[in-house]
Protein backbone atom coordinates (compact mmCIF):
# COMPACT_ATOMS: atom_id res chain seq x y z
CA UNK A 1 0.00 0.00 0.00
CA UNK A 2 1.38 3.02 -0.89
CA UNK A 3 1.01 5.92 1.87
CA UNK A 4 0.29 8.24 -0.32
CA UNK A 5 -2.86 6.91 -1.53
CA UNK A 6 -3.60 7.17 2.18
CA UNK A 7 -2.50 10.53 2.47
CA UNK A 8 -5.36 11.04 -0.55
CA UNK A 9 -8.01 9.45 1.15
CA UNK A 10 -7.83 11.13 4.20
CA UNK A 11 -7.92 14.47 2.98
CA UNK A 12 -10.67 13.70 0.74
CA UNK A 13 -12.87 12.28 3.48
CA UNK A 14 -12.13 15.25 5.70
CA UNK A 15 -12.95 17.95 2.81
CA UNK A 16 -16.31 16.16 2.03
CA UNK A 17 -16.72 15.98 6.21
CA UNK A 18 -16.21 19.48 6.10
CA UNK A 19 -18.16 20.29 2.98
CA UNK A 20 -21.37 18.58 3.42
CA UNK A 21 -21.57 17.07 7.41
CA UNK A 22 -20.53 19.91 9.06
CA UNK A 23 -23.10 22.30 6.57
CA UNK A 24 -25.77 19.51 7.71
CA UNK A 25 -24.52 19.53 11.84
CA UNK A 26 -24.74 23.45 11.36
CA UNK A 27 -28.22 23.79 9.82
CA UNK A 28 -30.79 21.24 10.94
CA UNK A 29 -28.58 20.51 14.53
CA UNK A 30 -27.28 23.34 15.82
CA UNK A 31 -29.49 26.44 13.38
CA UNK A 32 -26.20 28.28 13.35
CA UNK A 33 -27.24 30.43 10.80
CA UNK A 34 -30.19 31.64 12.78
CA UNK A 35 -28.83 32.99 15.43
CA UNK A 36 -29.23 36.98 14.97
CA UNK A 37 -28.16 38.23 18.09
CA UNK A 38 -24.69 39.37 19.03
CA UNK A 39 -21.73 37.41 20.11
CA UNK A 40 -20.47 37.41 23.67
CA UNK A 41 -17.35 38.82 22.44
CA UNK A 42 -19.53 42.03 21.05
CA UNK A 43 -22.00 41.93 24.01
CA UNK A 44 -19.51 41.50 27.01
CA UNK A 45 -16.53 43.03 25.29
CA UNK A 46 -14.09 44.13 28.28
CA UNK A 47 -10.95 43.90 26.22
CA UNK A 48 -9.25 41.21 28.28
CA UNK A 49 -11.35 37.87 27.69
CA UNK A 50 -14.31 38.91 26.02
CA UNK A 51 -12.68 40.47 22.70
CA UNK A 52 -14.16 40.37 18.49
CA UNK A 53 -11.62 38.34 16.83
CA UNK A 54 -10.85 37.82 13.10
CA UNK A 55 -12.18 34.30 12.81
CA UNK A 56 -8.77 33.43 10.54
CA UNK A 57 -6.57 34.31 13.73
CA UNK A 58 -9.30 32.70 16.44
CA UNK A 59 -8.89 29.39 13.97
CA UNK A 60 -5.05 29.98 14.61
CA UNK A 61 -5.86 30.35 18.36
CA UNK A 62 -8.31 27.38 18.66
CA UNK A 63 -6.11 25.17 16.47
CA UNK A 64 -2.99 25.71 18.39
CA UNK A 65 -4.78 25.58 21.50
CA UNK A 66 -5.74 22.02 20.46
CA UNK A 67 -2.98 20.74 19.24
CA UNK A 68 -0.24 19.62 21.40
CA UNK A 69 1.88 16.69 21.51
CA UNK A 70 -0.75 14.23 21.94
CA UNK A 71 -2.14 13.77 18.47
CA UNK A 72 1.62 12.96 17.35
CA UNK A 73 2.25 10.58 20.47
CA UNK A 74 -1.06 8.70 20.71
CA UNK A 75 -0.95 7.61 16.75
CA UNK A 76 2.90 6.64 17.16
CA UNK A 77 1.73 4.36 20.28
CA UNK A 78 -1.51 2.87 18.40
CA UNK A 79 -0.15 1.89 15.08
CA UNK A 80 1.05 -1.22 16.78
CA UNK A 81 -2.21 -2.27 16.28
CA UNK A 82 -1.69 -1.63 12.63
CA UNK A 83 -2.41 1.37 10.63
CA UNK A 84 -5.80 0.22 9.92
CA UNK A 85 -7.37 0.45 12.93
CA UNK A 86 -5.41 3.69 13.77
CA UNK A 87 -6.38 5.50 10.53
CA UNK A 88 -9.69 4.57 10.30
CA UNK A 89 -10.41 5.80 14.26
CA UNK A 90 -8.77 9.35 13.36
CA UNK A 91 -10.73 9.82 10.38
CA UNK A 92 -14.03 8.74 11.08
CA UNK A 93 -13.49 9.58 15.13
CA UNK A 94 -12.73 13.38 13.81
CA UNK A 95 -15.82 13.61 11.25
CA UNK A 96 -17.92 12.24 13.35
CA UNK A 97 -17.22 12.74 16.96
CA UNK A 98 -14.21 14.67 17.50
CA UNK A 99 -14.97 17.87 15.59
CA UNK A 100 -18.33 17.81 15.88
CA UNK A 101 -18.10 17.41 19.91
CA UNK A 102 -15.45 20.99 19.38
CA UNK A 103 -18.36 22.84 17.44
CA UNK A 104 -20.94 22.03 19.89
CA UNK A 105 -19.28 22.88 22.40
CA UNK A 106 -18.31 26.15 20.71
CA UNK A 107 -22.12 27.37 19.70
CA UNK A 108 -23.44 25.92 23.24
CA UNK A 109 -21.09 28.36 25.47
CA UNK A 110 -21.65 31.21 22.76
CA UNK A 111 -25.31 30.97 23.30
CA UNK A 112 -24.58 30.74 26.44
CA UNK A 113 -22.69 33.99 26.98
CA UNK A 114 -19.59 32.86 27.08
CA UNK A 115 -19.68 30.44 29.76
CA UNK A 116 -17.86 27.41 30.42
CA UNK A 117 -19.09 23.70 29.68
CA UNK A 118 -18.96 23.50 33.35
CA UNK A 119 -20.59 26.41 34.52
CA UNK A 120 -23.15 25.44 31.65
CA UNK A 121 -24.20 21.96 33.68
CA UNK A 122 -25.65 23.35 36.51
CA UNK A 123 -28.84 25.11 33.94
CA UNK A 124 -28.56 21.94 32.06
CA UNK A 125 -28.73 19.31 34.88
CA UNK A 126 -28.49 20.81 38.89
CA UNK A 127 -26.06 22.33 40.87
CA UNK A 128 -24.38 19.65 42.29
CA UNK A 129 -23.21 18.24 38.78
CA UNK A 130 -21.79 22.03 38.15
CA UNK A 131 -19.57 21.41 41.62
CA UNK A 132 -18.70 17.96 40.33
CA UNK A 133 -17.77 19.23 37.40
CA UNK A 134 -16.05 22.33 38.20
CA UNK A 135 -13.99 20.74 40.61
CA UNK A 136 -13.18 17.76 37.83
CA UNK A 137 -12.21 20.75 35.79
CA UNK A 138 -9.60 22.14 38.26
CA UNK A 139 -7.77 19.19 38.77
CA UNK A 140 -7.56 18.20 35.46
CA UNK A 141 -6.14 21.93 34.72
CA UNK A 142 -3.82 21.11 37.53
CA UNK A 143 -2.48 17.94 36.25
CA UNK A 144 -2.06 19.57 32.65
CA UNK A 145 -0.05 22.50 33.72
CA UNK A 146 2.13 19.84 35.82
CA UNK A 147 2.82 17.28 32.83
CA UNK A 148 3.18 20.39 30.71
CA UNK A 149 5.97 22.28 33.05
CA UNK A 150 7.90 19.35 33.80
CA UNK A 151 7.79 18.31 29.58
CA UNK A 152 9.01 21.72 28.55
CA UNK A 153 11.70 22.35 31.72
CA UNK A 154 12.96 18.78 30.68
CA UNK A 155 13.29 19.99 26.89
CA UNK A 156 15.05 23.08 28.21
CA UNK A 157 17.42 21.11 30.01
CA UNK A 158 18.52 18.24 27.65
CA UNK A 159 18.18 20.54 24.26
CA UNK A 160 19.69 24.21 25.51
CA UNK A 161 19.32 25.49 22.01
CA UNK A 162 15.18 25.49 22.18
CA UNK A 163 15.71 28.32 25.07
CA UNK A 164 16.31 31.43 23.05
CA UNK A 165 13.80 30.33 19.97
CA UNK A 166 10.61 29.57 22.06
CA UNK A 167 11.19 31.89 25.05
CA UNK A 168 11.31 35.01 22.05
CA UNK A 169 8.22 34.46 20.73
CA UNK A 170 6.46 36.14 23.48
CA UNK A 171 8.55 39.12 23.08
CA UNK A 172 7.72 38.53 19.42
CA UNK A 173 3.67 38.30 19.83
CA UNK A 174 3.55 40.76 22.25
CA UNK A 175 4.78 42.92 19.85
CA UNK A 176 2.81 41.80 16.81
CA UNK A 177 -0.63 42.11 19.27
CA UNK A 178 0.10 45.46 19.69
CA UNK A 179 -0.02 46.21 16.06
CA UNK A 180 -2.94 44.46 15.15
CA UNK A 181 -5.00 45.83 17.86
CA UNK A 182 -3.85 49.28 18.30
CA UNK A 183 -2.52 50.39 14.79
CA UNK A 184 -4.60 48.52 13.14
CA UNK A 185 -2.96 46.32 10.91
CA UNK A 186 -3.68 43.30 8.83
CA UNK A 187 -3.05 39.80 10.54
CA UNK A 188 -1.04 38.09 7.60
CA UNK A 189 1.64 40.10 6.56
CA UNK A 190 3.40 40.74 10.29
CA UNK A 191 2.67 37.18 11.41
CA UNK A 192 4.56 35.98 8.20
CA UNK A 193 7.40 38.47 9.19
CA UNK A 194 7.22 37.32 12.71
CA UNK A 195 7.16 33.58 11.55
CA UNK A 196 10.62 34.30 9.43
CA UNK A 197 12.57 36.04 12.25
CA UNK A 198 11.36 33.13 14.45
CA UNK A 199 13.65 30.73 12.47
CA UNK A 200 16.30 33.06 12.47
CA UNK A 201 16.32 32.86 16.19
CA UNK A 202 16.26 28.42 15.85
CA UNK A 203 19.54 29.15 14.01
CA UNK A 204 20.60 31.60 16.32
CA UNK A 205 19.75 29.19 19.06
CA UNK A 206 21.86 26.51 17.61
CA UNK A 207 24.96 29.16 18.52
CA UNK A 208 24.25 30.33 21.30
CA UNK A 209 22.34 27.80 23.46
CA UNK A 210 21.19 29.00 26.95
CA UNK A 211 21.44 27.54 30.01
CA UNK A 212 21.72 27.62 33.86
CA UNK A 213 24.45 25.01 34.15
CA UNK A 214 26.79 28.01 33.81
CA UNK A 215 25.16 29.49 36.99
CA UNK A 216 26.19 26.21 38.77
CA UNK A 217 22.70 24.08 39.11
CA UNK A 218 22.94 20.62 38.41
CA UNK A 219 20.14 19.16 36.27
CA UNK A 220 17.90 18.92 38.89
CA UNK A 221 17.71 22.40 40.05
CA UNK A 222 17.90 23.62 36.42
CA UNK A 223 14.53 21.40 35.95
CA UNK A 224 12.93 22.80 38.62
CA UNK A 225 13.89 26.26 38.05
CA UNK A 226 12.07 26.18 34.80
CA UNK A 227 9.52 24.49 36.36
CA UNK A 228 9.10 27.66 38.60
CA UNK A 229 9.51 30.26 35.89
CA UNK A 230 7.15 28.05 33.73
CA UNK A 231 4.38 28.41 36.74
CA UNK A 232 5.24 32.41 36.72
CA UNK A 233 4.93 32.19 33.32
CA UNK A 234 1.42 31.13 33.03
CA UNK A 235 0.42 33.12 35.96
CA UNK A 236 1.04 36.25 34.17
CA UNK A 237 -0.27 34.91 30.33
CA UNK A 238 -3.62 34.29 32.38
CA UNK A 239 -4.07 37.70 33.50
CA UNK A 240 -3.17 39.75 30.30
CA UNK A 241 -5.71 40.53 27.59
CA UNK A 242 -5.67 37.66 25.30
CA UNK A 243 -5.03 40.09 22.05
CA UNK A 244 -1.82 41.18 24.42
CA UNK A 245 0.18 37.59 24.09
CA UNK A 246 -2.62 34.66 24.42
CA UNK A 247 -4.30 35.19 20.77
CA UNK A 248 -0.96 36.27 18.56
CA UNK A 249 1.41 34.02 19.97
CA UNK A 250 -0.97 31.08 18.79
CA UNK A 251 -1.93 32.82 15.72
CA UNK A 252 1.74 32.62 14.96
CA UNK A 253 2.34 29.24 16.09
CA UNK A 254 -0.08 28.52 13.55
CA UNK A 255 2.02 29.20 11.17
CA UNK A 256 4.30 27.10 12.16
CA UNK A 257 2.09 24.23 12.49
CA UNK A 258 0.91 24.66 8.35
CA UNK A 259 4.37 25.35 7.20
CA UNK A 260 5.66 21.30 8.86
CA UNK A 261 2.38 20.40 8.10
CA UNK A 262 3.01 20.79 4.35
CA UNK A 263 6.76 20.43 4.34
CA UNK A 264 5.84 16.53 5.87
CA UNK A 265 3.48 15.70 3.27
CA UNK A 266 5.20 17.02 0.59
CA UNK A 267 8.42 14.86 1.85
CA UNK A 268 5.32 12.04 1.82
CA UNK A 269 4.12 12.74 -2.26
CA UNK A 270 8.12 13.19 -2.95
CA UNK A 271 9.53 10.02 -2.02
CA UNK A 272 5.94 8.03 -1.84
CA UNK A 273 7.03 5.33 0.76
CA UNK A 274 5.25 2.07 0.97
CA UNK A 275 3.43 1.37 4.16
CA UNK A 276 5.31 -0.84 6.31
CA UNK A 277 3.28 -1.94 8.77
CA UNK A 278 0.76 -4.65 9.12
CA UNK A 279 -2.98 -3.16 8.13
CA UNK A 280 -4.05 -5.20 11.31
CA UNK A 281 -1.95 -6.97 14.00
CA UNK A 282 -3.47 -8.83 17.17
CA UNK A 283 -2.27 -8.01 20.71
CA UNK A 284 0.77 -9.65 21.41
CA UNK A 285 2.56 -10.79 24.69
CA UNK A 286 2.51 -7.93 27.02
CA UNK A 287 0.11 -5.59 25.11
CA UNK A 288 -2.95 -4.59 26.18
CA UNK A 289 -6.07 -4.99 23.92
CA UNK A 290 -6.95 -2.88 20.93
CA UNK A 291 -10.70 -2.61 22.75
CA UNK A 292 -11.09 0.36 24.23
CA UNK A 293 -7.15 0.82 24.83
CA UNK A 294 -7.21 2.60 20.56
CA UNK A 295 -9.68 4.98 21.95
CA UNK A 296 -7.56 6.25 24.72
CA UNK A 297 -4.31 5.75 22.95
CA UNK A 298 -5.50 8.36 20.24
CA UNK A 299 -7.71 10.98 21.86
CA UNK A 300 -6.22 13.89 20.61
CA UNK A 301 -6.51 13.65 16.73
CA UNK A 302 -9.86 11.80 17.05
CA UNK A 303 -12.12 13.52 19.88
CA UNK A 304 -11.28 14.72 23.43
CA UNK A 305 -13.33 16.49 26.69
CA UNK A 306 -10.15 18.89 26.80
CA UNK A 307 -11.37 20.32 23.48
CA UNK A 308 -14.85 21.37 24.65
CA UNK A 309 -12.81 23.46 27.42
CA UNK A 310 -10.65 25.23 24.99
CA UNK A 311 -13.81 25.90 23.15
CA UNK A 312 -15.95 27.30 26.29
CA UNK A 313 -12.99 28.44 27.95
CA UNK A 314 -11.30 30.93 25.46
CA UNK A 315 -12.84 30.32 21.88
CA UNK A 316 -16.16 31.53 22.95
CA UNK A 317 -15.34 34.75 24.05
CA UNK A 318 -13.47 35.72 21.13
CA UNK A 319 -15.90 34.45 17.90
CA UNK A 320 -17.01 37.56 16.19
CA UNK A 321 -19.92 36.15 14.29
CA UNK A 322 -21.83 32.76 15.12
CA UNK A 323 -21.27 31.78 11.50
CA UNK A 324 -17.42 31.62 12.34
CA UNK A 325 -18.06 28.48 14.82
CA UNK A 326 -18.39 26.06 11.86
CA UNK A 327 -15.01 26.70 10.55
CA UNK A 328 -13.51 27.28 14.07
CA UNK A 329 -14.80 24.60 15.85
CA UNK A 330 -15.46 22.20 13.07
CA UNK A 331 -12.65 23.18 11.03
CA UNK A 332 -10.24 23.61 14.06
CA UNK A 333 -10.68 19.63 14.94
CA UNK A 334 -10.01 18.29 11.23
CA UNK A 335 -6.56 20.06 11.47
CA UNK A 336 -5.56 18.29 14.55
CA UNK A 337 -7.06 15.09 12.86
CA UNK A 338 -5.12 16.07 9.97
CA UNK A 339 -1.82 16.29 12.25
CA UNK A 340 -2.98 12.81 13.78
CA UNK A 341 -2.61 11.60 10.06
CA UNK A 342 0.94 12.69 9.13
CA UNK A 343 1.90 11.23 12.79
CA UNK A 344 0.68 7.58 11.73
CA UNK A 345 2.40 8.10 8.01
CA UNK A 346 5.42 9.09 9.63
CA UNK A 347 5.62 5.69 11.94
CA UNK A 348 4.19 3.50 9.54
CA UNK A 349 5.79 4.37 6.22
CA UNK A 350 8.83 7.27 7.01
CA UNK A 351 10.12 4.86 9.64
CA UNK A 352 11.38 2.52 6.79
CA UNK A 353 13.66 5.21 5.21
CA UNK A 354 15.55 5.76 8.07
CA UNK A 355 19.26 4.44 8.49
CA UNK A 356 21.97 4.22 11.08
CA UNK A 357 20.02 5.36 14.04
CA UNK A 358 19.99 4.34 17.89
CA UNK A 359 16.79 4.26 19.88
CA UNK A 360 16.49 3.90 23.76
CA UNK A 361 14.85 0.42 23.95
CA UNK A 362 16.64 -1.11 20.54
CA UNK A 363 20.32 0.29 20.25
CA UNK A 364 22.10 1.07 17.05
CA UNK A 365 19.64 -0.12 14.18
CA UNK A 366 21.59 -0.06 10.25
CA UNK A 367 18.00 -0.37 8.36
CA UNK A 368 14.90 0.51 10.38
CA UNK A 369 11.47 -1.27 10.13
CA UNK A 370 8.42 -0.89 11.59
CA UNK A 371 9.04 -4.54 13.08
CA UNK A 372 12.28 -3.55 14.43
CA UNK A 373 10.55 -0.48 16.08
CA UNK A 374 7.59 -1.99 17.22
CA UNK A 375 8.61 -5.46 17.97
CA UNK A 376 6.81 -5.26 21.14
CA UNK A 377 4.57 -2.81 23.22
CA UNK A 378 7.11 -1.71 25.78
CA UNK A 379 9.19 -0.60 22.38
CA UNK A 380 6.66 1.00 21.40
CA UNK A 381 5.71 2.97 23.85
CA UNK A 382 9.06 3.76 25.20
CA UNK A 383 10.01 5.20 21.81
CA UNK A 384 6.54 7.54 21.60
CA UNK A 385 7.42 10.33 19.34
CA UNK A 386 10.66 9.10 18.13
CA UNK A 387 8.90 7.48 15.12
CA UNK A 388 7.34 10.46 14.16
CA UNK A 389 10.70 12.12 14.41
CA UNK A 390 12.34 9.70 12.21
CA UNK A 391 9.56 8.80 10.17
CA UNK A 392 8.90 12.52 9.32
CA UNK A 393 12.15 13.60 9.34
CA UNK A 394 14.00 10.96 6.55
């Protein structure tokens, strides 16, 4: 099987998912196009959460927002199982579920005023449920700022030239939030700037990595240093105006995301690698079972809860017009599903171009195969992105 013909197929099925069932989900299920009243953002606008937003840089907000590491890890994980199962649960999981879970969430808490899918619960079912669910909320927040801080302190640490690169984006989107909102310019153009001087500063970071060893902290301290600053961080992101930092720095991260979205699948339609892997393969020695473990493995890049607070949480209060939700909300979840798809390519098909590489779990490998890599579960998961790394990057 050729992974490009895959490649094919999934965009086609999410363009005709976009095209004609989210149109249908919009008009007879949600009557998006009959709302006439305004948008929270117009009603409530304070200028800090509640804030009109072109609906081509709230996509870039909502998208980025969305779209972390997990759709790359969970499809790297799954494809044990064989790219069959995995592909067919991101595509018809995001049509189907996943983004249309994102834009209901979206139009409920903009009809709602704004207000969270937890807040919403206590109109919808009692009180109680809203405490439940609020409290659910907060620890789940919790845990995600924790795994989050302690990923990105760890990156710090081991790769010292990622400091100076992502740390001046904020000076970078503070800067290009101030000229969209109070000169008045258009989004494209200065984002595009912003997004070239960014990779200036990944080469610049490649000469002059940063780092705290040179202030005498051993790796531990250095980790939890960042940790700290990474709390402080976020502390002071939540209080700003989103248009100050929240809102541009995604909207430029955006970028980012499109421009190795494309650069992997053109690498895919260039060199056209066969698939590698199985279609199907049952649970082996030591491996869970594909039912319901696929489900969890790939939440991200098919449907996940976290979305519909992303949605109620921020999204809402920015949408300008309810006829942006569809493309948003919709939209928003078939480019994570679409990121979900060039992660299982990558481990399925890249992974047999690589050469002379050395993985964790393996050791020095001359000709890398997808049953080399995932010869058994714990391989498979204690590799996680690495095939998405090699796969995408050979």
């Amino acid at each position: 099987m050729n992974s490009v013909v895959l490649a094919l197929a999934g965009f086609i099925f999410f363009f005709l998912g976009y095209r004609f069932y989210s149109t249908f989900i919009a008009n007879r299920i949600f009557g998006l196009y009959e709302f006439s009243g305004p948008t929270p953002a117009e009603e409530l606008e304070d200028g800090i959460d509640f804030f009109p937003t072109n609906k081509y840089v709230l996509f870039g907000h909502h998208f980025t927002s969305i779209s972390g590491a997990a759709p790359i890890i969970g499809p790297c994980i799954a494809v044990y199982w064989g790219w069959l199962p995995a592909l067919l649960w991101i595509i018809l999981g995001t049509i189907f579920m996943g983004a249309v879970h994102d834009f209901g969430a979206l139009v409920t808490s903009v009809r709602e005023k704004g207000r969270s899918i937890a807040d919403i619960t206590g109109n919808v079912i009692n009180s109680r449920t809203r405490v439940m669910f609020l409290i659910f909320v907060l620890l789940l927040t919790w845990l995600i700022l924790a795994v989050f801080a302690m990923a990105i302190a760890g990156l710090f640490v081991a790769v010292p030239t990622t400091i100076l690169p992502i740390n001046i984006e904020i000076i970078i989107a503070i800067f290009i939030g101030w000229h969209l909102y109070k000169r008045k310019v258009g989004a494209l153009l200065p984002s595009l700037i912003a997004l070239g001087i960014l990779y200036i500063f990944v080469y610049l970071g490649t000469k002059f990595p940063l780092s705290f060893e040179s202030f005498g902290l051993d790796t531990t301290q250095q980790n939890n240093l960042w940790i700290i600053l990474l709390f402080i961080y976020s502390a002071i992101a939540s209080l700003l105006p989103v248009w100050f930092l929240l809102q541009p720095r995604d909207y430029i991260n955006s970028h980012q995301l499109f421009v190795g979205l494309a650069l992997l699948f053109l690498g895919l339609f260039v060199a056209h690698p066969v698939v590698d892997a199985p279609a199907f393969r049952p649970s082996g020695e030591g491996a869970p079972s594909i039912f319901p473990l696929l489900f969890v493995t790939i939440a991200c890049g098919a449907i996940s809860g976290f979305h519909g607070l992303v949605s109620s949480g921020t999204t809402s209060k920015q949408i300008k017009h309810m006829s942006d939700a569809r493309l948003i909300g919709y939209g928003g979840m078939l480019g994570e599903g679409t990121l979900a798809l060039a992660s299982t390519l990558a481990a399925v098909a890249g992974i047999a171009l690589v050469t002379n590489c050395k993985l964790p779990s393996v050791g020095f490998v001359d000709d890398l195969s997808w049953a080399v890599y995932y010869d058994s579960w714990a391989n498979a998961t204690a590799n996680k992105a690495a095939a998405f790394v090699l796969g995408g990057g050979d």
